[in-house]
Each structure stands twice: as C-alpha cells, then as structure tokens.
C-alpha atoms as a PDB file:
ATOM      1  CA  UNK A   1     142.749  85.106 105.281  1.00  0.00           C
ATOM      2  CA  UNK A   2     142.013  88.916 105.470  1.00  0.00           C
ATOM      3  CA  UNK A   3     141.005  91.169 108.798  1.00  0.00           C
ATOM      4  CA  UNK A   4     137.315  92.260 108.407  1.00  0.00           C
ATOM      5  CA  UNK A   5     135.343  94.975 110.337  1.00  0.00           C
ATOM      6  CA  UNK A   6     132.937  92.619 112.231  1.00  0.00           C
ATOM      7  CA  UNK A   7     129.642  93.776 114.585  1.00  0.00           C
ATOM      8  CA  UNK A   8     130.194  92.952 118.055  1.00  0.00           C
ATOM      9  CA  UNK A   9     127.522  95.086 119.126  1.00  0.00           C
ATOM     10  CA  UNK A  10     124.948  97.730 118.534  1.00  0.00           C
ATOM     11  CA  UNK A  11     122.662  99.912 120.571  1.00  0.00           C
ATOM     12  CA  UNK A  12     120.584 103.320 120.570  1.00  0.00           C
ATOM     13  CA  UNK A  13     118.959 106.018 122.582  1.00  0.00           C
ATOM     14  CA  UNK A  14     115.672 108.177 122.014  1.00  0.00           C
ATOM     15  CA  UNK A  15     114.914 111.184 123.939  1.00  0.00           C
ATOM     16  CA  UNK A  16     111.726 110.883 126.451  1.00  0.00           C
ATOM     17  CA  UNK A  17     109.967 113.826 124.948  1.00  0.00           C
ATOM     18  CA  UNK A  18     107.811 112.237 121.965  1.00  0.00           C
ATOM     19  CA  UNK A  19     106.299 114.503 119.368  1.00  0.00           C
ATOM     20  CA  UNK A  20     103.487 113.211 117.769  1.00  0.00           C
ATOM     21  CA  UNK A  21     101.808 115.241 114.679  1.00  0.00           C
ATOM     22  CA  UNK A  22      99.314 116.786 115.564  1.00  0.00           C
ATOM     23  CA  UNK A  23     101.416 119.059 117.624  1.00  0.00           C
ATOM     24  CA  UNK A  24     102.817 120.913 114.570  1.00  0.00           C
ATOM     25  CA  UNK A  25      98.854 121.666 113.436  1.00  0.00           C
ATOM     26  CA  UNK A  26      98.616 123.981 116.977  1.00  0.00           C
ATOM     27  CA  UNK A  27     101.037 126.633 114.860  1.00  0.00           C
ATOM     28  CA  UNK A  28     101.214 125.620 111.255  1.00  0.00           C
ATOM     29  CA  UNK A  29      98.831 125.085 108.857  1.00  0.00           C
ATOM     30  CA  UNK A  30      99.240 121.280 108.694  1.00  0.00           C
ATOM     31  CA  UNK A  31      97.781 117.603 109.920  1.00  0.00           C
ATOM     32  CA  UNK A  32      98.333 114.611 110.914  1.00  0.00           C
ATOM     33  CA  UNK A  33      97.139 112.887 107.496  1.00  0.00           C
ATOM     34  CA  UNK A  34      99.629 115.811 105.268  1.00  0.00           C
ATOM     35  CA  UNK A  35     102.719 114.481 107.351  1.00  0.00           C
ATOM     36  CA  UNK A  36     101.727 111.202 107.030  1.00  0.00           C
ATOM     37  CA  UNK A  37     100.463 111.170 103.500  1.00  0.00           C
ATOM     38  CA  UNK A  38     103.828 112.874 102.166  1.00  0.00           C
ATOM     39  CA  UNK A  39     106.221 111.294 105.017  1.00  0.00           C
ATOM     40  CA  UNK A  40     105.162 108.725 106.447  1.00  0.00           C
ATOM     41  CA  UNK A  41     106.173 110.057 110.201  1.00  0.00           C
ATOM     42  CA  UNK A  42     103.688 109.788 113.010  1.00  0.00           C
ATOM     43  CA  UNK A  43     106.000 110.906 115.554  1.00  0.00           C
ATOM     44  CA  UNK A  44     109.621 111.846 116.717  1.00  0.00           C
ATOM     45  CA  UNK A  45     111.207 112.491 119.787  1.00  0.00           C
ATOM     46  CA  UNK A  46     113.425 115.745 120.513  1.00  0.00           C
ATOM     47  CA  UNK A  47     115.952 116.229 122.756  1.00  0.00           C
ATOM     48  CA  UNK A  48     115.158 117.378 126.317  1.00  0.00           C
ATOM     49  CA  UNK A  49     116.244 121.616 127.181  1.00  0.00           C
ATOM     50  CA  UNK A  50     120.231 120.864 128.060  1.00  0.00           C
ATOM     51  CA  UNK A  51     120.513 117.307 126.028  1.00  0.00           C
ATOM     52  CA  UNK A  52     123.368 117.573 123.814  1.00  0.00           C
ATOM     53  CA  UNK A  53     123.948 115.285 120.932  1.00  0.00           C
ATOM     54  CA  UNK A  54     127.066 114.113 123.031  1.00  0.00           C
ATOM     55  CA  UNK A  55     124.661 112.860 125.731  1.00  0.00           C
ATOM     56  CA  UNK A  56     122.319 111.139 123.374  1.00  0.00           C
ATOM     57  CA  UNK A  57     125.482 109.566 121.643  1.00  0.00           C
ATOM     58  CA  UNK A  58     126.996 108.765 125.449  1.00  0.00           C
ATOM     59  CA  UNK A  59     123.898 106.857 125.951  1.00  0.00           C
ATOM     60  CA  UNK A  60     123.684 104.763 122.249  1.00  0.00           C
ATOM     61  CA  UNK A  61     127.544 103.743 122.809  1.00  0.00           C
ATOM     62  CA  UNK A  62     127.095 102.505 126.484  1.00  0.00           C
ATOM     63  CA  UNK A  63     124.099 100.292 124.994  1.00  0.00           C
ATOM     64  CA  UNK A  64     126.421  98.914 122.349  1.00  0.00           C
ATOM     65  CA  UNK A  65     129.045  98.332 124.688  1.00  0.00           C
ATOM     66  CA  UNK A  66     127.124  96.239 126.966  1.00  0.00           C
ATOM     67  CA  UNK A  67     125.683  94.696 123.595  1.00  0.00           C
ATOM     68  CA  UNK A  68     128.816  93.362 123.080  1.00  0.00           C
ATOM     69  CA  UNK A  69     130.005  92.929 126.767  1.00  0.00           C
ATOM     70  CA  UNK A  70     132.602  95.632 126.359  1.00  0.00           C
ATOM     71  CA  UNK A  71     134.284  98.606 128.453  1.00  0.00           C
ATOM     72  CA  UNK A  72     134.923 101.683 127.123  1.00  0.00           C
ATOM     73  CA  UNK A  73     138.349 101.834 127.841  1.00  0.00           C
ATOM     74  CA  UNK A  74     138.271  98.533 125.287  1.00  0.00           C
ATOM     75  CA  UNK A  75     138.115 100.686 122.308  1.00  0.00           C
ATOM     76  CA  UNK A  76     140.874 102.040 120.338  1.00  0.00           C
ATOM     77  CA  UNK A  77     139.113 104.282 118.335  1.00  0.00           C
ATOM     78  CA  UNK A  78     135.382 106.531 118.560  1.00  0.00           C
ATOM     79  CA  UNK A  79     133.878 108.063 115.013  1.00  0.00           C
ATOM     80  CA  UNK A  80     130.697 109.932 115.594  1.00  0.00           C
ATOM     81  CA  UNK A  81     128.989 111.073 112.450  1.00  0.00           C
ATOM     82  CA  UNK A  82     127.190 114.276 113.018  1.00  0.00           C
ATOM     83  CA  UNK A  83     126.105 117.453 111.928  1.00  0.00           C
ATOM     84  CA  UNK A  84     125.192 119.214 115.180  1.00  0.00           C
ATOM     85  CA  UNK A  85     127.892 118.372 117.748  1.00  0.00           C
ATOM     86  CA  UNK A  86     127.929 120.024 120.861  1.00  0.00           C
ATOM     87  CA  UNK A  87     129.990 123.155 120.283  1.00  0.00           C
ATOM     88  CA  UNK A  88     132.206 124.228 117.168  1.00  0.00           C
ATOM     89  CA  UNK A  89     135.339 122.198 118.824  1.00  0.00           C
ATOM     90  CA  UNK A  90     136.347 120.212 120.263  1.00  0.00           C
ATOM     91  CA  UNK A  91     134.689 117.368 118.762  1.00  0.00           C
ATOM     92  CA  UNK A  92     131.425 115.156 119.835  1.00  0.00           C
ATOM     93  CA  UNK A  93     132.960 112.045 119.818  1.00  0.00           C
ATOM     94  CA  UNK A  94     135.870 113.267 122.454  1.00  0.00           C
ATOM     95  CA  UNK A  95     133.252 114.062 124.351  1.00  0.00           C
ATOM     96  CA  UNK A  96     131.927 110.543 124.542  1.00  0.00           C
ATOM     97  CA  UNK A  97     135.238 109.742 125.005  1.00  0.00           C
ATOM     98  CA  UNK A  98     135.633 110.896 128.044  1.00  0.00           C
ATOM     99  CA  UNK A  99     131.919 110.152 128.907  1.00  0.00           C
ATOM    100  CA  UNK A 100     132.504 106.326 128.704  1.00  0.00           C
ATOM    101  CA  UNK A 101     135.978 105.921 130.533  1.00  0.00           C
ATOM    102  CA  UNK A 102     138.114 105.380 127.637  1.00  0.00           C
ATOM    103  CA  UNK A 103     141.710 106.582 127.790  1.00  0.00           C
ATOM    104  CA  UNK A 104     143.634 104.812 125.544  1.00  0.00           C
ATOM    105  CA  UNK A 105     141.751 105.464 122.346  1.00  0.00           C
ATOM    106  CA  UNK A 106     141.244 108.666 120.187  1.00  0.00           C
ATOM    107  CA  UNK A 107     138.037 109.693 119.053  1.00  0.00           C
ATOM    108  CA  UNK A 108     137.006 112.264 115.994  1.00  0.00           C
ATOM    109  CA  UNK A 109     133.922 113.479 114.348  1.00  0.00           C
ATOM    110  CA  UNK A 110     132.497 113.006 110.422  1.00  0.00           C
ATOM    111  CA  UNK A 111     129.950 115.662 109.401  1.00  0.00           C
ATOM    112  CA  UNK A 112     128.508 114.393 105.673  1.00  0.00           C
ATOM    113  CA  UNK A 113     125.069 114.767 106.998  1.00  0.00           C
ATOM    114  CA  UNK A 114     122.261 111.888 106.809  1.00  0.00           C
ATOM    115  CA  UNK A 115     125.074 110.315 104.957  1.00  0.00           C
ATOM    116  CA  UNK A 116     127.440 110.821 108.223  1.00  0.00           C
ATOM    117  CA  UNK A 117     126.916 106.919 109.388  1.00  0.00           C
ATOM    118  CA  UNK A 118     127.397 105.432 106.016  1.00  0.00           C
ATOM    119  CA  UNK A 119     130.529 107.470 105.911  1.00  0.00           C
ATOM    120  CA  UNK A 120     131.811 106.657 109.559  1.00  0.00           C
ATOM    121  CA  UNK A 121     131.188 102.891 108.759  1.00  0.00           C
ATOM    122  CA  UNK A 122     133.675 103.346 105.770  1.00  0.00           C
ATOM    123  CA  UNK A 123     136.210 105.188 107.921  1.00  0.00           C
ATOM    124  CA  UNK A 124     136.247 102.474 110.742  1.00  0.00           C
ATOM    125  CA  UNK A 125     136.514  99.648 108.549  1.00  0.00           C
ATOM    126  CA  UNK A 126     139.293 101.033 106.784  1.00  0.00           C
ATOM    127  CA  UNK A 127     141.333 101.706 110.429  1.00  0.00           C
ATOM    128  CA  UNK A 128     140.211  97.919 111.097  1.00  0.00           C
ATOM    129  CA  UNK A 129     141.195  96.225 107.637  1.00  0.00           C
ATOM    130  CA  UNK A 130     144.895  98.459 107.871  1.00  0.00           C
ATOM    131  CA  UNK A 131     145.077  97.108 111.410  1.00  0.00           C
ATOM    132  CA  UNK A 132     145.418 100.905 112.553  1.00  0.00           C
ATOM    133  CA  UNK A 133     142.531  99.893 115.364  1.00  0.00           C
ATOM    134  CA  UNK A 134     141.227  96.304 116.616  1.00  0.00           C
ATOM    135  CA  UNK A 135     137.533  97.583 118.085  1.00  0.00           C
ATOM    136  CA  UNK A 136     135.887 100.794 116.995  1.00  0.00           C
ATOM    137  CA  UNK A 137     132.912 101.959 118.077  1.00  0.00           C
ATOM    138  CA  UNK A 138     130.763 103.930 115.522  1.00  0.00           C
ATOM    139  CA  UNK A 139     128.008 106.496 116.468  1.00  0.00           C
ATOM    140  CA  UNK A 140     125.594 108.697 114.963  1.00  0.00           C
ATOM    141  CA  UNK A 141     123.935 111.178 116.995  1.00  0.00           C
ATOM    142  CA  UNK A 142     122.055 113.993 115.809  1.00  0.00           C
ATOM    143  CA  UNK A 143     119.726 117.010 117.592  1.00  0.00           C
ATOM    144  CA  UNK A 144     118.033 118.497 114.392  1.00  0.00           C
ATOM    145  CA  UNK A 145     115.386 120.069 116.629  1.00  0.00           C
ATOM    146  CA  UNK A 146     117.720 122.516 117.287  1.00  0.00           C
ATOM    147  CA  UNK A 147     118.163 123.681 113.762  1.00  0.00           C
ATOM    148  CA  UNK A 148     114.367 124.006 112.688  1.00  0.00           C
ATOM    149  CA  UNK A 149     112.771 126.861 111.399  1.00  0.00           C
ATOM    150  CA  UNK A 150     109.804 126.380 113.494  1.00  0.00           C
ATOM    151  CA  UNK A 151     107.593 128.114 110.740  1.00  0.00           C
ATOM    152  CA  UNK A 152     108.712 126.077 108.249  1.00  0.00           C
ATOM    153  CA  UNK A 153     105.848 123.425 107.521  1.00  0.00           C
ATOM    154  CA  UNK A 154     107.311 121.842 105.289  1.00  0.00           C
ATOM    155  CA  UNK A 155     111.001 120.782 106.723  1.00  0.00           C
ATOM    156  CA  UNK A 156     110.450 120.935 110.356  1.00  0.00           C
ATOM    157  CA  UNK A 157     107.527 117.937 110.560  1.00  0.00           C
ATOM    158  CA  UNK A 158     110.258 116.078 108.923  1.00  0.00           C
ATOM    159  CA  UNK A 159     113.313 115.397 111.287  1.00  0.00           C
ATOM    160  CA  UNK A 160     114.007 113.932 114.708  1.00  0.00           C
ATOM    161  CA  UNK A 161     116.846 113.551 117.662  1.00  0.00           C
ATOM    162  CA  UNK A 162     118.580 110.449 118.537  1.00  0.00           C
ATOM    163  CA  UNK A 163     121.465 108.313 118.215  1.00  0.00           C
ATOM    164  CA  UNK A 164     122.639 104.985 117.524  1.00  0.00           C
ATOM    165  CA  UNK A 165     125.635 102.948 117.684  1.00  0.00           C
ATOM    166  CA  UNK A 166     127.800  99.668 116.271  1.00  0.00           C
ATOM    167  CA  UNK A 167     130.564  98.403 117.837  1.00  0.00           C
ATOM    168  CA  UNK A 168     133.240  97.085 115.084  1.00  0.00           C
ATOM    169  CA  UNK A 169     135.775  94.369 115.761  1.00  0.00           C
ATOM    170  CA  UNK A 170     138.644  92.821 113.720  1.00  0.00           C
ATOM    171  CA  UNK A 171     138.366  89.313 112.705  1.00  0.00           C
ATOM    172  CA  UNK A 172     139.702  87.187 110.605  1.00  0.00           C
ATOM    173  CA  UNK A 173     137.677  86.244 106.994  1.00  0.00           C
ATOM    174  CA  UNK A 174     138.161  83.839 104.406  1.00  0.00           C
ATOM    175  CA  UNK A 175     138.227  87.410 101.749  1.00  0.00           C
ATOM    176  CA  UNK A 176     134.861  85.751 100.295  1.00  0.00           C
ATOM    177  CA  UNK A 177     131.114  87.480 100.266  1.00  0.00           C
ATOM    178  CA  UNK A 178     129.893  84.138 102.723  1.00  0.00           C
ATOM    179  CA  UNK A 179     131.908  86.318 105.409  1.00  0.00           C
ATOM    180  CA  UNK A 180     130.712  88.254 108.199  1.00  0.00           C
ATOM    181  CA  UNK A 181     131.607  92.077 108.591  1.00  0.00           C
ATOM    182  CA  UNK A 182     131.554  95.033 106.168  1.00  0.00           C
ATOM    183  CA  UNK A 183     132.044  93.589 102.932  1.00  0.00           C
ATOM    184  CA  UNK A 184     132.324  96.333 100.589  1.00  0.00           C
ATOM    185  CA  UNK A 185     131.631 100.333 100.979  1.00  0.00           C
ATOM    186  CA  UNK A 186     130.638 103.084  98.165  1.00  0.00           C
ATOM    187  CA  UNK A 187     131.105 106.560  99.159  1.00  0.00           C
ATOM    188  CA  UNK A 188     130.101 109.923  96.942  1.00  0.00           C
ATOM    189  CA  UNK A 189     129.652 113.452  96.891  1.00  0.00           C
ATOM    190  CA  UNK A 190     128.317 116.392  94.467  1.00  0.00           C
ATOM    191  CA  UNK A 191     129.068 119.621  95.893  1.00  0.00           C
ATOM    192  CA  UNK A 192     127.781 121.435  92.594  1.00  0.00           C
ATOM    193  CA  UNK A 193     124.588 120.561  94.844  1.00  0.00           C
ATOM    194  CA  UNK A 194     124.723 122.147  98.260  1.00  0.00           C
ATOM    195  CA  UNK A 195     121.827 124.914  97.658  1.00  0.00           C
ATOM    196  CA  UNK A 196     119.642 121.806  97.436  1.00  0.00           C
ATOM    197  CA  UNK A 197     120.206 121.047 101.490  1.00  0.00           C
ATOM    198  CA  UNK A 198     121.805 122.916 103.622  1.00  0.00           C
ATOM    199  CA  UNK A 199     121.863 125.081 107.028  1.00  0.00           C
ATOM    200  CA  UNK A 200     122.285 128.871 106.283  1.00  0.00           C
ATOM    201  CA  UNK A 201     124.557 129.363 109.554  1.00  0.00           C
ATOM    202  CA  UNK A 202     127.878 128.425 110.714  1.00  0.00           C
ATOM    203  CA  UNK A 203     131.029 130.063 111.673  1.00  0.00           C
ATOM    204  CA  UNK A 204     131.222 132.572 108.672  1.00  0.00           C
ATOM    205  CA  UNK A 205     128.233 134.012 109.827  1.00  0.00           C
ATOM    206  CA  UNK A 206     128.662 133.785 113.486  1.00  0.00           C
ATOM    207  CA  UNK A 207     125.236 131.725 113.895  1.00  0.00           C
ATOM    208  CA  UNK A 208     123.581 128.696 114.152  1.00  0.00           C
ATOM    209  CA  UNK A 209     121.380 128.967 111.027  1.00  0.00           C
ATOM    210  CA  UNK A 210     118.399 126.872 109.849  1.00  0.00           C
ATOM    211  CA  UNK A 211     118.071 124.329 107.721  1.00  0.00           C
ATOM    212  CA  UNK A 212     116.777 124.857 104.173  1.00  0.00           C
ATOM    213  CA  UNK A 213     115.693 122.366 102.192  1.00  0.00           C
ATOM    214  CA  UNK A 214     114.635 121.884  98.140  1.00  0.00           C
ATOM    215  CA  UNK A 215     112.397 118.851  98.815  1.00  0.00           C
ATOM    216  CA  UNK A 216     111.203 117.945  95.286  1.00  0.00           C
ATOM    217  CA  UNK A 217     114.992 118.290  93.708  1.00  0.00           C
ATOM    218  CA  UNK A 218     116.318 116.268  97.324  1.00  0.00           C
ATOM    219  CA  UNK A 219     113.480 113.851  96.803  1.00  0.00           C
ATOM    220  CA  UNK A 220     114.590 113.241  92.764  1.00  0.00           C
ATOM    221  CA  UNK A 221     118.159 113.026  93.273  1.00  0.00           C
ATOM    222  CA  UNK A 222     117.762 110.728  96.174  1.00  0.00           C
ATOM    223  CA  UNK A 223     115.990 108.184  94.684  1.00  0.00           C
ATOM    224  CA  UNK A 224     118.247 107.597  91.853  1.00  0.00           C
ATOM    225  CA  UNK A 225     121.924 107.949  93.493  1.00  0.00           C
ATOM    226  CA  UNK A 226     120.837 106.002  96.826  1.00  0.00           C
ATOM    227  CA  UNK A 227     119.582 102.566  94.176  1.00  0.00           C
ATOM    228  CA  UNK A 228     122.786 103.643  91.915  1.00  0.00           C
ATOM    229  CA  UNK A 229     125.344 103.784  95.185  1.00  0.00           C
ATOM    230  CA  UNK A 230     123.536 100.320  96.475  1.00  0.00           C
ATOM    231  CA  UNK A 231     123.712  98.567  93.284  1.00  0.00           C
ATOM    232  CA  UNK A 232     127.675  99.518  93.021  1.00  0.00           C
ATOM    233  CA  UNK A 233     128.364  98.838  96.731  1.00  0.00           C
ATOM    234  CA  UNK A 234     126.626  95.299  96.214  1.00  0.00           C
ATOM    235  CA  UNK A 235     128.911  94.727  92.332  1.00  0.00           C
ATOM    236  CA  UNK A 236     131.887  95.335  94.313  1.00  0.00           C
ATOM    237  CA  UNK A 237     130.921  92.479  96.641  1.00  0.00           C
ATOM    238  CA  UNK A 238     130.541  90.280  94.018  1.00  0.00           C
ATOM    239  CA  UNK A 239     126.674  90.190  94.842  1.00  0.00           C
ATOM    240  CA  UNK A 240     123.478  91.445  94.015  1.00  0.00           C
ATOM    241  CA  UNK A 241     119.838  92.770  95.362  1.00  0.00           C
ATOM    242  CA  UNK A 242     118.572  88.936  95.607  1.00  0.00           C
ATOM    243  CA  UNK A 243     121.336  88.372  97.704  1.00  0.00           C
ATOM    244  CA  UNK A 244     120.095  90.951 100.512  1.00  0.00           C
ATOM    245  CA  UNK A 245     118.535  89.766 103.380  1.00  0.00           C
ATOM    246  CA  UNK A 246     117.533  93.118 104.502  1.00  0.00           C
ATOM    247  CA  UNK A 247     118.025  97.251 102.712  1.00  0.00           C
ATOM    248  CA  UNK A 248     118.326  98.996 105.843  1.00  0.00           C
ATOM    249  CA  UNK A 249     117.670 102.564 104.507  1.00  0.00           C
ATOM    250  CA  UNK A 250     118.545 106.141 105.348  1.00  0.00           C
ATOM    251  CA  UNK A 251     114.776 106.709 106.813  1.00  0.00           C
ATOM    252  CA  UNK A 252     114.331 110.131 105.869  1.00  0.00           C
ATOM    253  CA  UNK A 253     110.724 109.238 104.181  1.00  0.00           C
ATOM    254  CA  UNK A 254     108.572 106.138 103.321  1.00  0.00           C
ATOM    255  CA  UNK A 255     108.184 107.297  99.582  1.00  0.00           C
ATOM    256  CA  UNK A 256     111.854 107.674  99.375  1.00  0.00           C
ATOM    257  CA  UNK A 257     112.297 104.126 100.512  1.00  0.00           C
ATOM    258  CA  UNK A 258     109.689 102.583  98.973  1.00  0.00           C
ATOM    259  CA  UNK A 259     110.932 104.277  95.485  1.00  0.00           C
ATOM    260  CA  UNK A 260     114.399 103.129  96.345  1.00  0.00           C
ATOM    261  CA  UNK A 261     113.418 100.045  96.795  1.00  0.00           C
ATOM    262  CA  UNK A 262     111.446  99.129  93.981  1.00  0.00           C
ATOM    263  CA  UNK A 263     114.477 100.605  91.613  1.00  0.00           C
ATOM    264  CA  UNK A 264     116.735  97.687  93.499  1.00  0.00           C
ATOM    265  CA  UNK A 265     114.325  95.297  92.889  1.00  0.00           C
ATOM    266  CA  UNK A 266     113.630  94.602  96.527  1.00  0.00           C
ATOM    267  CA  UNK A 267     110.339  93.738  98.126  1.00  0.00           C
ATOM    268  CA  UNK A 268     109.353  96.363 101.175  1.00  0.00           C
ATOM    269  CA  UNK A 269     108.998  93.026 103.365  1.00  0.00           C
ATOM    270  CA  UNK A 270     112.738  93.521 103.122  1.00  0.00           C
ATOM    271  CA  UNK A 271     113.200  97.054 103.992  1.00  0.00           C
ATOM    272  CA  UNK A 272     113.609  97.592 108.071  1.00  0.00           C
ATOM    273  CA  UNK A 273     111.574 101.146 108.371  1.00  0.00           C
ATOM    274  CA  UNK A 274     111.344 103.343 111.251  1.00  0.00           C
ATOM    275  CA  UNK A 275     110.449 106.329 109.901  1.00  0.00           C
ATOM    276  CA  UNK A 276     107.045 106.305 111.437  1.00  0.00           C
ATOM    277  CA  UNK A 277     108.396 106.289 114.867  1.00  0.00           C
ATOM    278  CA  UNK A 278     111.547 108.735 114.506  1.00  0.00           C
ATOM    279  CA  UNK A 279     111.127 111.174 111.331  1.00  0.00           C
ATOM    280  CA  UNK A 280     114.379 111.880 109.566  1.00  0.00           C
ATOM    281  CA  UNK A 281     117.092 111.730 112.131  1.00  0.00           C
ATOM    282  CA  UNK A 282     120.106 112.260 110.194  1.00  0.00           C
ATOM    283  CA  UNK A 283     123.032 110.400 110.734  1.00  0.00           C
ATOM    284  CA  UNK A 284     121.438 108.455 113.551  1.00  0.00           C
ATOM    285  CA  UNK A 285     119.031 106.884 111.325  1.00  0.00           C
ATOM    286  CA  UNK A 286     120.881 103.997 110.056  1.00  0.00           C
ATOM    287  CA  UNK A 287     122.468 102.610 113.453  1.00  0.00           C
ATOM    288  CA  UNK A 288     118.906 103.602 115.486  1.00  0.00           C
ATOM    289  CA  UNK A 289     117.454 101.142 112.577  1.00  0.00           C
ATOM    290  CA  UNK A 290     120.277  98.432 112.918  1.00  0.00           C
ATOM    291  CA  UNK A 291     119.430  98.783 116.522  1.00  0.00           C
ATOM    292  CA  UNK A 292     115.678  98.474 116.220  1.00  0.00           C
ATOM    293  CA  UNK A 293     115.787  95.966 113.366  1.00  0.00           C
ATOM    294  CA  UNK A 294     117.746  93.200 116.036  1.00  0.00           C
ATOM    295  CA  UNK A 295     114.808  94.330 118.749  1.00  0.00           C
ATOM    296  CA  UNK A 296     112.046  93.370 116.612  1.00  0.00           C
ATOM    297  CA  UNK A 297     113.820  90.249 115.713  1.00  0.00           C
ATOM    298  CA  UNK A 298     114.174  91.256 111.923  1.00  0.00           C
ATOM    299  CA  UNK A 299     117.760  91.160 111.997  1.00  0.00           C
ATOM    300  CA  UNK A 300     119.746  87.838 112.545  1.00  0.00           C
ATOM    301  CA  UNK A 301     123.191  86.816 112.711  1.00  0.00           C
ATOM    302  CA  UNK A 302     124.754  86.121 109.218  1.00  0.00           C
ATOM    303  CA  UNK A 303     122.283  87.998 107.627  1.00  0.00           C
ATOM    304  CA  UNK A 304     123.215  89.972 104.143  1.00  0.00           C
ATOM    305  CA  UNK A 305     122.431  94.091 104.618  1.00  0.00           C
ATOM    306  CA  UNK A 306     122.447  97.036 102.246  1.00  0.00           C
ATOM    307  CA  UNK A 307     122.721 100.060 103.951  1.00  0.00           C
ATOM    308  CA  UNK A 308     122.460 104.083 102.318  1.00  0.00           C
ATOM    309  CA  UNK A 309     122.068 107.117 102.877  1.00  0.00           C
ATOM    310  CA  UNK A 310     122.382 111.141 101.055  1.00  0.00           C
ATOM    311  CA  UNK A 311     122.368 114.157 102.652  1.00  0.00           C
ATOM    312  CA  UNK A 312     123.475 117.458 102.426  1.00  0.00           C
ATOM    313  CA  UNK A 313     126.507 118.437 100.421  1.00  0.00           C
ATOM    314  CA  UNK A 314     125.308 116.610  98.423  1.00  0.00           C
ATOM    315  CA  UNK A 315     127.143 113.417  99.712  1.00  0.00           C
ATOM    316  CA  UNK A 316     125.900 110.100  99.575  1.00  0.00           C
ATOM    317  CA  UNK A 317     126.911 106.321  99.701  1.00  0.00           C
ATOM    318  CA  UNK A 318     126.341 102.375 100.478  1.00  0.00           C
ATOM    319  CA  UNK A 319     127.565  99.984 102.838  1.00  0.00           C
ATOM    320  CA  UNK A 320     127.324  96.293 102.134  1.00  0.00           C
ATOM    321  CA  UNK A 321     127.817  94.199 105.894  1.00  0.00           C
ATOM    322  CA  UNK A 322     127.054  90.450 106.998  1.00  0.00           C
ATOM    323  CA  UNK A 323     125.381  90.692 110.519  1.00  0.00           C
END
C-alpha cells in the first residue's frame, strides 16, 4: 500500500467583466479574426477595479471546498501558484487563509509562472505522500490584466484573470498506475532563458513592470519541452500517450496545443481547451480547465490525465493524475 495525493474536489472563479476582441481593435491596430487566427481567444474576463488575485483565489477554493463537502478549517495546508499576488508579502495564499476560516493549517505561495499549478500540484503531493499534510488545497489565481502593456498588440490580446482550484486528499493506493491520484510529476527549469518571458519590474526597480514577451522563441521552445516533459512524466508512470484519457494543457494558445498534441500522438478530441473563453491565464489555466472539463462532462472519475505547462523563467513541467 502507498499514500497517494487523491482529488476530492475542484472548483473555479471568473471575473464578471468579459472582454471580447473586438475591444482591443478600439486602440490597437488589431481584429477579431488576427487574435483568433494566431490565438485562438475570443474572449477573457479581467478582474473588476479592487479584485485582487486573493479574492479571485478566495472564491475558486470555497467552490472546491463545497466540491468536496469540506470546511476550510479542514485543510492542513494552502499552495497558491501565482505570479501577481496581492502585495510583495505576505503571501496570497495566507490571505485565503484567513479568507476561508482555516486556522490550523499554513498556507504559502509558488511563483514559476504559467507553470505555477503544475508546480504547486508537485509540492502538495509530495507533503501528502511524506504524510507532512492529509488534505491540501491547491490554487492558481492570476490578475495578468494588471501587468499589460496596453499598447502592446501583440501580448496583451493574449492573457486573462481567474483562478481555479483542487482539493488533494491522502488515500491509500495499491503503488500501481490503475490507481487514483497524482501518479507521477516532472518538473524543469532553464534560467539561461528568462529574456524570452518576463516582467521588467519588481522590487529592484521599485515597480510593477510589464510583461515582455519573445513570442516566436516562447512559441518554439514550448512546443518541444511541454511533449518532452509529458512524455517523461507519463515513462515514469509506467504509461504512455494511448493510455491518456484526456491532455489537459497549459491553454496559453490553440496552435500551441494543437502542436503539442500532435508531437504526443494525441487526437485534439482528447485535449480539454478553453482558451477561447479565457486567453492565457497563467497559473490558473490548468485548475480553471480541470474545473470546466468536469462541467462539460468531459472529465470522469478514474479517468487517466496529462497535465503541462511553461512559463516564464523558463520553467516548465508535467503532471500525470487519475481523476
């Protein structure tokens, strides 16, 4: 027998305010059909004046919680994998914390980015395998609209606000792949490429800073590490891509995933997408696509997943989980 990091629940939160496309065409020089032919966004929401990432990540972790018919105070430990918390410290995630009632637990933050959730998911099942923590509930939250350069055609069409969330329990497996929970993880990171994505701000320069982005180098470098960190998350496993039931992608852009894809040898009827509807929301993406992928009825218990993601840094890695 062995403990494994098991989903008990998920959830996730959008902000009202929806942004469709044709709103960036009123100050850039750009249209609906250029987003969509080189993105595949339609729209994204952003966070309302005063929303914090902490609220939309409050919000994301109550849903899970009731997913899994949970109080907060239930939890022994928070990680909430972002890249634009709230303020410089204390962290996001003690925020939500306090937020949901829970005063027994401790909470921290992980910033790797769009890779931030695939990260987080590593962290929590490593507290839950050592028996460090029973239940942890896993967020990623992001406000990117408060980052944009506003004249900046072509990064800020691309991203999103919103969070989503997973709540993780221990319980007991058999140690073989026919087990549900996280099954096998694959983290990574290249910081000879940080010019490639990045925000020129931060502490050092005492301000916020914008992001900056080297889309065609991002776009090349993506495709190959996020089918190499997927193929080696699924070998340690002791599967393989026919095995997956669903790729549940980073959705940072359709010809990302679709090139992904293809280099795993997986069908798109496979791949849960939701890039249309949200744009590139960081490391909310995965859990708001866990989330949507069990609304739509996509997702189903004991069902075989392949999750990745890269970001920034650059950092990047897989997560292999039985639903």
């Amino acid at each position: 027998m062995m403990r494994r990091a098991v989903v008990q629940g998920v959830g996730h939160y959008l902000p009202d305010r929806v942004v469709p496309n044709e709103w960036f065409a009123e100050t850039l020089e750009t249209s609906d059909e250029w987003i969509r032919s080189r993105s595949g966004i339609e729209r994204r929401h952003f966070a309302a004046e005063g929303q914090t990432t902490s609220d939309l990540a409050t919000r994301a972790a109550n849903a899970a919680l009731a997913d899994a018919g949970l109080e907060g105070d239930q939890i022994d430990a928070i990680i909430l994998a972002t890249s634009t918390a709230d303020m410089t410290f204390p962290s996001a995630a003690t925020m939500v914390q306090a937020a949901i009632g829970n005063t027994s637990g401790y909470a921290f933050d992980v910033q790797a980015v769009c890779a931030g959730f695939v990260y987080a998911l590593a962290q929590a099942n490593a507290l839950i395998v050592s028996g460090q923590a029973n239940r942890v509930l896993v967020i990623g939250a992001e406000t990117f609209s408060r980052i944009m350069d506003w004249t900046d055609r072509s990064t800020c069409v691309l991203f999103g606000d919103g969070a989503g969330a997973l709540v993780l329990g221990a319980e007991d497996g058999t140690g073989a792949a026919t087990d549900r929970g996280i099954l096998s993880t694959d983290l990574n990171s290249d910081g000879r490429y940080r010019d490639l994505l990045y925000v020129d701000g931060g502490v050092a320069t005492q301000n916020t800073g914008k992001l900056r982005m080297e889309g065609k180098e991002v776009f090349r470098h993506a495709v190959e590490k996020l089918a190499l960190t997927a193929d080696a998350a699924l070998h340690k496993a002791g599967l393989n891509a026919d095995d997956v039931d669903w790729v549940v992608p980073h959705q940072a852009n359709i010809r990302i995933i679709q090139s992904t894809a293809k280099k795993l040898g997986v069908e798109m009827d496979r791949v849960v997408v939701t890039v249309q509807d949200h744009g590139n929301t960081s490391a909310a993406s995965i859990p708001l696509a866990l989330s949507v992928g069990v609304a739509r009825g996509q997702i189903k218990r004991g069902d075989l997943l392949v999750t990745e993601a890269i970001g920034g840094g650059l950092a990047w890695g897989a997560v292999v989980l039985r639903w």
